[in-house]
Protein backbone atom coordinates (compact mmCIF):
# COMPACT_ATOMS: atom_id res chain seq x y z
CA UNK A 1 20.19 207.32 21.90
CA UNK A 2 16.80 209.26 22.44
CA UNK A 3 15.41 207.08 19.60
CA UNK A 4 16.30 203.42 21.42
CA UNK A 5 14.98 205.00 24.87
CA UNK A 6 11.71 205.23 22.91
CA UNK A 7 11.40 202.09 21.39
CA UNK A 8 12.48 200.96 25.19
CA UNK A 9 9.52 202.72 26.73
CA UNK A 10 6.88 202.12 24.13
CA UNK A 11 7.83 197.96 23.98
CA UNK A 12 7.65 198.40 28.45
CA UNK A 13 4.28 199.80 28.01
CA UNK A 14 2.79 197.57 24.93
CA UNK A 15 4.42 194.01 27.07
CA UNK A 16 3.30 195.63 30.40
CA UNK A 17 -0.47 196.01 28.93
CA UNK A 18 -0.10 192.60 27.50
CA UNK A 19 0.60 191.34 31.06
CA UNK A 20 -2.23 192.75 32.47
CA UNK A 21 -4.71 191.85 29.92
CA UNK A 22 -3.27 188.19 30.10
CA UNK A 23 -4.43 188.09 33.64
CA UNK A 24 -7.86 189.46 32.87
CA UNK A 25 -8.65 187.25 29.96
CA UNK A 26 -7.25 184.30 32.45
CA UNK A 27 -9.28 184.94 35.02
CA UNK A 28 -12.38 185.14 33.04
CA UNK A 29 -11.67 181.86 31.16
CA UNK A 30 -11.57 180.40 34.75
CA UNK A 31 -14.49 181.82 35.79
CA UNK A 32 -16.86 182.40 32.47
CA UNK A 33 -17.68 178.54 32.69
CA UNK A 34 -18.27 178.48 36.46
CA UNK A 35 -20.54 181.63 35.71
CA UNK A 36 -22.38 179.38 33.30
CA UNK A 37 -22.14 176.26 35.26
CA UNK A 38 -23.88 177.83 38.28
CA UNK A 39 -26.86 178.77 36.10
CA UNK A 40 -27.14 175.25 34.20
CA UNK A 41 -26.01 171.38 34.51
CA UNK A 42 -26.51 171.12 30.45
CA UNK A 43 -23.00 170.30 29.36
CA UNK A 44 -23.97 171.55 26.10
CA UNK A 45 -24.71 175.10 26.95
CA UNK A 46 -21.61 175.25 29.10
CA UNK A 47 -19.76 174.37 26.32
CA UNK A 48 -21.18 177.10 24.34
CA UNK A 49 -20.15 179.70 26.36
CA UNK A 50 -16.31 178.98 25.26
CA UNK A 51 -17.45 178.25 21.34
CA UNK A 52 -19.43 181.52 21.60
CA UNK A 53 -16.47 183.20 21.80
CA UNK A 54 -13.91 181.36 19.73
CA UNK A 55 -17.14 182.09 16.63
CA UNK A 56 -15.79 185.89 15.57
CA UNK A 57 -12.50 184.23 14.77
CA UNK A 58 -13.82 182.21 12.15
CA UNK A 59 -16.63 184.46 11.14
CA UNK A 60 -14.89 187.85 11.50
CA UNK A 61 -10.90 186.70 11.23
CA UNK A 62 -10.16 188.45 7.70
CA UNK A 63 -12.89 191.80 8.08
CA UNK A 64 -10.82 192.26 11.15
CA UNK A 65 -7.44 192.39 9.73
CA UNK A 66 -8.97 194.14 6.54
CA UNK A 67 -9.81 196.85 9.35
CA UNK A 68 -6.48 196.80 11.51
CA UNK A 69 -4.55 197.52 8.15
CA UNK A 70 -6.88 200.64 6.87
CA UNK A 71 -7.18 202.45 10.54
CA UNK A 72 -4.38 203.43 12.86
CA UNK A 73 -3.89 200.40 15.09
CA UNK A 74 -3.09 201.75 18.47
CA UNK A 75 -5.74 203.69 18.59
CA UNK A 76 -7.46 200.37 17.30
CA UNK A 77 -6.70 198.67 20.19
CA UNK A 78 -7.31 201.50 22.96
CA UNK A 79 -11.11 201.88 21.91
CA UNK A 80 -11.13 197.90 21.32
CA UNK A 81 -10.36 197.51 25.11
CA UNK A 82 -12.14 200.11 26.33
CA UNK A 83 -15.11 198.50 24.54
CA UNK A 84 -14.31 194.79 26.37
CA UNK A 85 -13.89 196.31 29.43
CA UNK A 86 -17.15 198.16 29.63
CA UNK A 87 -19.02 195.15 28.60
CA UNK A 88 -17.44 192.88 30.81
CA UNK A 89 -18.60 196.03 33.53
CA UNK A 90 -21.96 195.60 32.55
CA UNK A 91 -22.16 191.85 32.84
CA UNK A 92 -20.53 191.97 36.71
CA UNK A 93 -23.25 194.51 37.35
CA UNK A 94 -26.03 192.05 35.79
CA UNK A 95 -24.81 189.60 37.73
CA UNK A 96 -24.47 191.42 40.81
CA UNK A 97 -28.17 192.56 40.63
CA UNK A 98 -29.36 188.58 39.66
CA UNK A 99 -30.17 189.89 36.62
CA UNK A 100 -27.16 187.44 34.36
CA UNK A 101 -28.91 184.69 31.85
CA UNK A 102 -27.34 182.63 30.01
CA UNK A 103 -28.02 184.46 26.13
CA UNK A 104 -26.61 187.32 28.15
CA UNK A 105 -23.71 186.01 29.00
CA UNK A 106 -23.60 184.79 25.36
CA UNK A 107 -23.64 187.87 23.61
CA UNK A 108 -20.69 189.33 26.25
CA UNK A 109 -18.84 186.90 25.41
CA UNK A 110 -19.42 186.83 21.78
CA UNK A 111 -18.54 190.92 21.95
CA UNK A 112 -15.07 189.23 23.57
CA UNK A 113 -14.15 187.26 20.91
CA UNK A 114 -14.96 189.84 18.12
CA UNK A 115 -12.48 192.99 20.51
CA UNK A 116 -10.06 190.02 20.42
CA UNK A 117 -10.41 189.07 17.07
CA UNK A 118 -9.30 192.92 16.42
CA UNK A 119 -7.11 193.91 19.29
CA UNK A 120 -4.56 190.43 19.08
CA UNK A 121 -4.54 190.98 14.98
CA UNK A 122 -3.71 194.82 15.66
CA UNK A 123 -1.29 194.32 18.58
CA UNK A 124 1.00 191.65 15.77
CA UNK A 125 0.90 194.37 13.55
CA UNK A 126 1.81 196.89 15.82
CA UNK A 127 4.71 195.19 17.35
CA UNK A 128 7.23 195.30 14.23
CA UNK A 129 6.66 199.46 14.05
CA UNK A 130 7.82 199.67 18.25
CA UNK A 131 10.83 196.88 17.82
CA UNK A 132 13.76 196.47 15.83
CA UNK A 133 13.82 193.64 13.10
CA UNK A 134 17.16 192.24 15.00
CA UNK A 135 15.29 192.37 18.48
CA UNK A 136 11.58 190.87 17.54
CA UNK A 137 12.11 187.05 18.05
CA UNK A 138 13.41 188.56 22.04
CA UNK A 139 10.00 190.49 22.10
CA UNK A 140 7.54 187.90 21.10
CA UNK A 141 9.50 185.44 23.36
CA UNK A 142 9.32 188.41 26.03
CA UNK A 143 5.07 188.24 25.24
CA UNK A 144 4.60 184.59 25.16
CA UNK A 145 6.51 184.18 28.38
CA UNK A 146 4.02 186.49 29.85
CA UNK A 147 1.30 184.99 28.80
CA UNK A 148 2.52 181.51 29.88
CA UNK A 149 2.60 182.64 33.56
CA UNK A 150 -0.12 185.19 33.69
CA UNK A 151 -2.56 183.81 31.84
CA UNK A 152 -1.87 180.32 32.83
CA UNK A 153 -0.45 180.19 35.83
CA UNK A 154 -1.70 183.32 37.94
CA UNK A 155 -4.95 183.91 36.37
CA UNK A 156 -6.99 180.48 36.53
CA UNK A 157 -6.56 179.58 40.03
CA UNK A 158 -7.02 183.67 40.85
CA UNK A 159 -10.10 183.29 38.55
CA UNK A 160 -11.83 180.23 40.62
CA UNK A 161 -10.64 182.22 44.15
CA UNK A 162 -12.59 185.17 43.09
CA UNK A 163 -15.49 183.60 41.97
CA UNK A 164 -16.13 181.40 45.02
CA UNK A 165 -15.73 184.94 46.93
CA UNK A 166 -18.09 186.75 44.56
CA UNK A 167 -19.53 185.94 41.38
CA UNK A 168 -19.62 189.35 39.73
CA UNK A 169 -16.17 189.74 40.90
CA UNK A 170 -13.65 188.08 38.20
CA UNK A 171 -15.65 189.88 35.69
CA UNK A 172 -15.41 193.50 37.10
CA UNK A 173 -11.24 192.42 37.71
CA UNK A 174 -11.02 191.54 34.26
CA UNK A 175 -12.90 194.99 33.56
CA UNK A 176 -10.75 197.25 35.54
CA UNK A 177 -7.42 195.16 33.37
CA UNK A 178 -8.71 195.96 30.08
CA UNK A 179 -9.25 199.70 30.93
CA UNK A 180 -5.78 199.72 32.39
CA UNK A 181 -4.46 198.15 29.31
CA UNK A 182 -5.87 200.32 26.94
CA UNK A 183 -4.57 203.36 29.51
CA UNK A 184 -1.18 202.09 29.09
CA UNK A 185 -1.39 202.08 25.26
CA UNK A 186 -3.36 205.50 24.71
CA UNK A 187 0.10 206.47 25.79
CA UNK A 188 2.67 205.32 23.36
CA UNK A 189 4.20 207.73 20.98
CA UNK A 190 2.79 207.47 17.61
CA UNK A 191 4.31 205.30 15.77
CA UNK A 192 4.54 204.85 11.49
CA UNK A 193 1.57 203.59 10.26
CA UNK A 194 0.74 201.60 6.98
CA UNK A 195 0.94 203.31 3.64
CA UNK A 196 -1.71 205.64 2.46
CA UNK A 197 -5.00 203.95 1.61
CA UNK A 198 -5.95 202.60 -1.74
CA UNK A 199 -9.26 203.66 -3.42
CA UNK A 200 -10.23 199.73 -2.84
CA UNK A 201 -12.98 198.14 -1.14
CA UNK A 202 -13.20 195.67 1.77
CA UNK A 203 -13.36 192.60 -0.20
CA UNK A 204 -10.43 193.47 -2.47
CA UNK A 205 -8.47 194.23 0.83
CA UNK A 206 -9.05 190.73 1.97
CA UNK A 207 -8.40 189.30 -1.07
CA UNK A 208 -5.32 190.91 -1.10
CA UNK A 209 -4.04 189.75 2.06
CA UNK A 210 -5.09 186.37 1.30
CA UNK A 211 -3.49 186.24 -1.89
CA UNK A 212 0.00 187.46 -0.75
CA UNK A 213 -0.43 184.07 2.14
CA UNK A 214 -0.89 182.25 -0.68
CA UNK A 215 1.71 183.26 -2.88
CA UNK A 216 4.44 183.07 -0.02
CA UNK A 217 5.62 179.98 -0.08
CA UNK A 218 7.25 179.79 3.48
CA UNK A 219 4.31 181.13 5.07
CA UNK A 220 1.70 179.26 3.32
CA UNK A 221 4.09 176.06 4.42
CA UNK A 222 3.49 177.12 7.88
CA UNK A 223 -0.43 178.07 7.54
CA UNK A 224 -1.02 175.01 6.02
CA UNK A 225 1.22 172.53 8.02
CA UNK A 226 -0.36 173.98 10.81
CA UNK A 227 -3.77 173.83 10.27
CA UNK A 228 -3.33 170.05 9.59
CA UNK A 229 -1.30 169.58 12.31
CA UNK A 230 -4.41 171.27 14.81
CA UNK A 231 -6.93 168.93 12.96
CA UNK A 232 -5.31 165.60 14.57
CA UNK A 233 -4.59 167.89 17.63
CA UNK A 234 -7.97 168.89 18.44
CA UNK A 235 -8.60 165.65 17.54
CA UNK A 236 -7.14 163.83 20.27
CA UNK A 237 -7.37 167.21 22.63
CA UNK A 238 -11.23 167.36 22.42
CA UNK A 239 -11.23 164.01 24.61
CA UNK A 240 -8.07 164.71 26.37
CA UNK A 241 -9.77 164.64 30.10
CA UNK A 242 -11.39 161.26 28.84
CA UNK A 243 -8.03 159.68 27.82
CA UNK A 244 -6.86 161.15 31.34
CA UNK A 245 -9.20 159.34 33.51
CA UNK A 246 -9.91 156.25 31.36
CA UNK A 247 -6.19 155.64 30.06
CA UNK A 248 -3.74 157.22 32.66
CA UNK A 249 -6.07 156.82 35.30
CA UNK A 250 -5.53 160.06 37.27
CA UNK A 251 -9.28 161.89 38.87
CA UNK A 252 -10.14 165.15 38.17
CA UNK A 253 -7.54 167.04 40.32
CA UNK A 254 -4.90 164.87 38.67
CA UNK A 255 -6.59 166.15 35.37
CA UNK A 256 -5.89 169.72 36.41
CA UNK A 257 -2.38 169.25 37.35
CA UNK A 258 -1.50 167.57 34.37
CA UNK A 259 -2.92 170.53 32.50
CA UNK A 260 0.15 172.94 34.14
CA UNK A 261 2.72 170.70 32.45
CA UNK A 262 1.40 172.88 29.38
CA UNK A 263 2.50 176.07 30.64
CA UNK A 264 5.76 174.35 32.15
CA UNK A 265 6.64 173.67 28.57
CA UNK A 266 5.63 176.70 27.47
CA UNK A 267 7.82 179.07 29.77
CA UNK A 268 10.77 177.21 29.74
CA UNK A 269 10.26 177.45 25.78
CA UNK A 270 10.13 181.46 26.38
CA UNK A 271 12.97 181.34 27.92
CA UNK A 272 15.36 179.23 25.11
CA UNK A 273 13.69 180.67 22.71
CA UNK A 274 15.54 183.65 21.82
CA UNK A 275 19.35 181.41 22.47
CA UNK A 276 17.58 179.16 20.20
CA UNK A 277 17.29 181.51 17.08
CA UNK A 278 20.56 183.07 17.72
CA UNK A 279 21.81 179.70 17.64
CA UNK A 280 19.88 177.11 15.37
CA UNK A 281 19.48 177.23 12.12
CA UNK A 282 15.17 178.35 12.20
CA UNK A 283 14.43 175.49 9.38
CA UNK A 284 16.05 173.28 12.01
CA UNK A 285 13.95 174.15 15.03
CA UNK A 286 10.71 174.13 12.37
CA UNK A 287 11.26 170.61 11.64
CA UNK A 288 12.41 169.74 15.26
CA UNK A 289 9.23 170.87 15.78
CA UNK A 290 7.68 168.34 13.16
CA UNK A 291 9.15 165.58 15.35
CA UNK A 292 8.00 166.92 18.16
CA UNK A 293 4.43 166.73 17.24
CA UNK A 294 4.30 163.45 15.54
CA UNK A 295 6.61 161.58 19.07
CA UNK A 296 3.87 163.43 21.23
CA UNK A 297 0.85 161.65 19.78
CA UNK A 298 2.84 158.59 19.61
CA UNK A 299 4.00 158.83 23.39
CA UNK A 300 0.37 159.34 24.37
CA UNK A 301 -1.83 156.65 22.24
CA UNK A 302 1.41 153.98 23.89
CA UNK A 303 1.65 155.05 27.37
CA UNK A 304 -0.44 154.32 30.43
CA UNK A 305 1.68 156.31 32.47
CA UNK A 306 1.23 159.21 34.09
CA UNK A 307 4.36 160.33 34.66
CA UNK A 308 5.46 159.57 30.68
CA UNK A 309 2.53 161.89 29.59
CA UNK A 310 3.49 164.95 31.70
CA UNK A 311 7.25 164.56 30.80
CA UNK A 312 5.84 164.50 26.92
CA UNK A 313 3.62 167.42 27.49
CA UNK A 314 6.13 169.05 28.80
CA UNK A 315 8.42 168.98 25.77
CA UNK A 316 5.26 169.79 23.75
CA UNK A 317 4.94 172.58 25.40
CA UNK A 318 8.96 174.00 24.85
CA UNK A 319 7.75 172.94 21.25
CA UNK A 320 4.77 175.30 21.24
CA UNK A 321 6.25 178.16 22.22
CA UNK A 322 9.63 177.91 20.18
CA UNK A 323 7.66 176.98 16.95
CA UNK A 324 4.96 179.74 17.66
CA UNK A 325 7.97 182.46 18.44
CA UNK A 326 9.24 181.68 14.66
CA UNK A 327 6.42 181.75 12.65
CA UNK A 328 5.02 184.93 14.16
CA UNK A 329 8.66 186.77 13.70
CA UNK A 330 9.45 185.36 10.34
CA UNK A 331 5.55 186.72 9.42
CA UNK A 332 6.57 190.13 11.23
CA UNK A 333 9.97 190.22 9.02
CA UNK A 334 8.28 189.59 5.87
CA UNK A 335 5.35 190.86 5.53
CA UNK A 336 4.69 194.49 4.40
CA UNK A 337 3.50 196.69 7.64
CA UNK A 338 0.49 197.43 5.28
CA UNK A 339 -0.46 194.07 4.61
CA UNK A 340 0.17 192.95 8.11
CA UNK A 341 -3.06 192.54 9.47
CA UNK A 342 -4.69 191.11 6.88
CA UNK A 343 -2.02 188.51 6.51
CA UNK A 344 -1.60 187.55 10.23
CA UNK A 345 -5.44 187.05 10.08
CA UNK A 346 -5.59 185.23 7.11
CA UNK A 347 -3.03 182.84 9.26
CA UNK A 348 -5.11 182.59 11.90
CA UNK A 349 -8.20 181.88 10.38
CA UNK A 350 -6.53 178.46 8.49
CA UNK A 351 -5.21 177.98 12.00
CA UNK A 352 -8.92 178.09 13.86
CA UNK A 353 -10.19 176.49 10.88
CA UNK A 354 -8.07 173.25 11.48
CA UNK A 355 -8.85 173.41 15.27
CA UNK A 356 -12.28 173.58 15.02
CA UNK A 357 -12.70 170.31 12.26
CA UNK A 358 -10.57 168.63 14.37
CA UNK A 359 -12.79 169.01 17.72
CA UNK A 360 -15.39 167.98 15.86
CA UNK A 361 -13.52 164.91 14.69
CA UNK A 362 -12.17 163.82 17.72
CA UNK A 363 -15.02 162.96 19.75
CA UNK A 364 -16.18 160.80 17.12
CA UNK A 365 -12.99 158.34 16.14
CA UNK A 366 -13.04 158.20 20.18
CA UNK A 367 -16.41 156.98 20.09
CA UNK A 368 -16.21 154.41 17.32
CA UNK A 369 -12.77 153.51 18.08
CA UNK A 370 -11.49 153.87 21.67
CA UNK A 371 -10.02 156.63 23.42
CA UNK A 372 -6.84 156.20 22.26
CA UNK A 373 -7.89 156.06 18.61
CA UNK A 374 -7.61 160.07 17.91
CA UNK A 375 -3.60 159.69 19.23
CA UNK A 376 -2.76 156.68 16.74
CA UNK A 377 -5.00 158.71 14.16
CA UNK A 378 -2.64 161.82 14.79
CA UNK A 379 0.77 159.94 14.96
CA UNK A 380 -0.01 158.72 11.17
CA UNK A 381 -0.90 162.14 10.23
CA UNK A 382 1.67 164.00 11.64
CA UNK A 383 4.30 161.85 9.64
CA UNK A 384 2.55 162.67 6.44
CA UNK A 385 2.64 165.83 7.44
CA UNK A 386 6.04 166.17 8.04
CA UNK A 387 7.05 164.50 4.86
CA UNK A 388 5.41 167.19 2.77
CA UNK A 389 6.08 169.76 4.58
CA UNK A 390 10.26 168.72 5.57
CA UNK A 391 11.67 170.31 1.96
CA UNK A 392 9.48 173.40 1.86
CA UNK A 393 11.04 174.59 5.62
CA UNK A 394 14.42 174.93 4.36
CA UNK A 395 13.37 178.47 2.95
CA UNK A 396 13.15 179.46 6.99
């Protein structure tokens, strides 16, 4: 009884630090390009400000989880948070004093991605040690639904409203969230940690994280399918508010509103989720998934509609969510807690990997061939996809 109270307390304090860090990292997402924007009309360097701090992810992806599965990972993410929070504390004060350039803001921002790079990789890995195998796919659907409405919904228009009252202020809010976070953790008990460490180096740590992705055939499926799948994405993502205003018409605010159907998606996907896995079959909802992916392109490079795009993106985003809440249990469930960090980044550096090709793509089939080129482009793909990937999911 005493035992389930704890693991009761400790998951209340890990989702209720998630919530709050959601609406930090919202809120300066929102406000990070308005920061920039105010400083420069060069779409190119306000653009950099995001890829600044997607970079650690591809650069630092597998040190980091080499590092989350050698040190003890709450404390991890504690001093990880700590660390965001006083650099985002310096930057409000730079900015406050006039003081905020743009390489400034840069290397912030760059600092950002590397904490996260380390404190979302540790916080996977920590989850399976505070909940139940029977009661993870209800936690992660507990932590995406969270994000879905802090981070999306309550953060970006909070982000805007703070920074049209005072420009240092989203940045000292998101400040005072991460040291609050990192409070709330710096509490939990201590929980089992991964087995004792090897007399190996760094390298052969990643290598041996990498290796057991690659040798599971389930989750190398996923990795894989996934990483393909973001390519045509991107692809048609990177010129998504082009294909809104030149294809469906709509002006910027429509663009914005169009954007929530996203997060619509993606809560009412946090909330079927966990009914969902009781009830379906998970190679079922995998491939469902499949479908979903290929009709969405197809939907979108055919319609001039509005109204059919938000309905689509809507499903898309129940897709997201439900697909996303599998993969990251069934990697929880199989993976051993000492190889869990290097594994989950492993994942998600084939999953930025993808993402970032396909940006990079996108923007130029658009060009050559029309805006709706990148959503025909994707349709095709995603059925190949599918078709390689259909008999490998029934191991799910």
């Amino acid at each position: 009884m005493c035992a389930r109270i704890s693991v009761r307390f400790d998951f209340a304090k890990l989702w209720t630090a998630s919530a709050v860090s959601n609406i930090g990292d919202g809120v300066t997402m929102a406000a990070g390009p308005l920061l920039v924007a105010q400083l420069t009309d060069d779409p190119a360097w306000v653009a950099g400000a995001a890829f600044v701090q997607q970079l650690p992810w591809l650069l630092f992806a597998l040190v980091s989880g080499a590092y989350v599965d050698r040190v003890d990972r709450r404390r991890l993410i504690v001093v990880v948070n700590v660390l965001r929070g006083l650099a985002l504390g310096g930057l409000a004060a730079a900015i406050a004093t006039g003081v905020a350039v743009i390489p400034v803001i840069y290397v912030v921002f760059f600092m950002l991605g590397v904490g996260e790079s380390l404190a979302d990789t540790a916080s996977a890995a920590l989850l399976p040690a505070i909940v139940p195998p029977e009661r993870l796919p209800s936690a992660n659907a507990k932590l995406m639904a969270t994000f879905t409405v802090n981070n999306q919904f309550i953060a970006k228009p909070l982000g805007a409203w703070l920074f049209a009252s005072a420009a240092a202020l989203p940045f000292a809010f998101d400040a005072a969230t991460f040291l609050l976070a990192a409070g709330l953790l710096a509490t939990l008990r201590q929980v089992p940690g991964r087995p004792e460490p090897k007399n190996t180096n760094l390298r052969a740590d990643i290598a041996e994280g990498v290796n057991w992705l690659m040798n599971h055939r389930l989750l190398r499926t996923l990795a894989l399918t996934m990483s393909a799948a973001n390519v045509v994405f991107c692809g048609g993502f990177a010129v998504f508010v082009l294909y809104v205003k030149q294809r469906l018409g709509l002006d910027d605010l429509g663009y914005g509103l169009l954007l929530t159907t996203f997060a619509v998606g993606g809560l009412v996907g946090t909330l079927v989720t966990p009914r969902l896995a009781r009830l379906v079959p998970a190679k079922v909802l995998l491939r469902g998934g499949l479908v979903v992916e290929t009709l969405t392109h197809l939907a979108l490079a055919a319609t001039q509609l509005w109204q059919v795009a938000a309905a689509v993106l809507v499903l898309f985003g129940v897709h997201t969510m439900v697909w996303g809440t599998i993969v990251v249990t069934i990697r929880q469930r199989d993976v051993p807690s000492g190889l869990l960090g290097r594994v989950t980044s492993a994942y998600s550096l084939v999953d930025f990997g993808g993402a970032a090709v396909g940006s990079l793509l996108g923007g130029a089939f658009a060009r050559m061939l029309g805006i709706t080129a990148p959503y025909w482009i994707a349709a095709v793909v995603m059925v190949l996809i599918s078709a390689v990937a259909w008999r490998p999911l029934r191991e799910a």
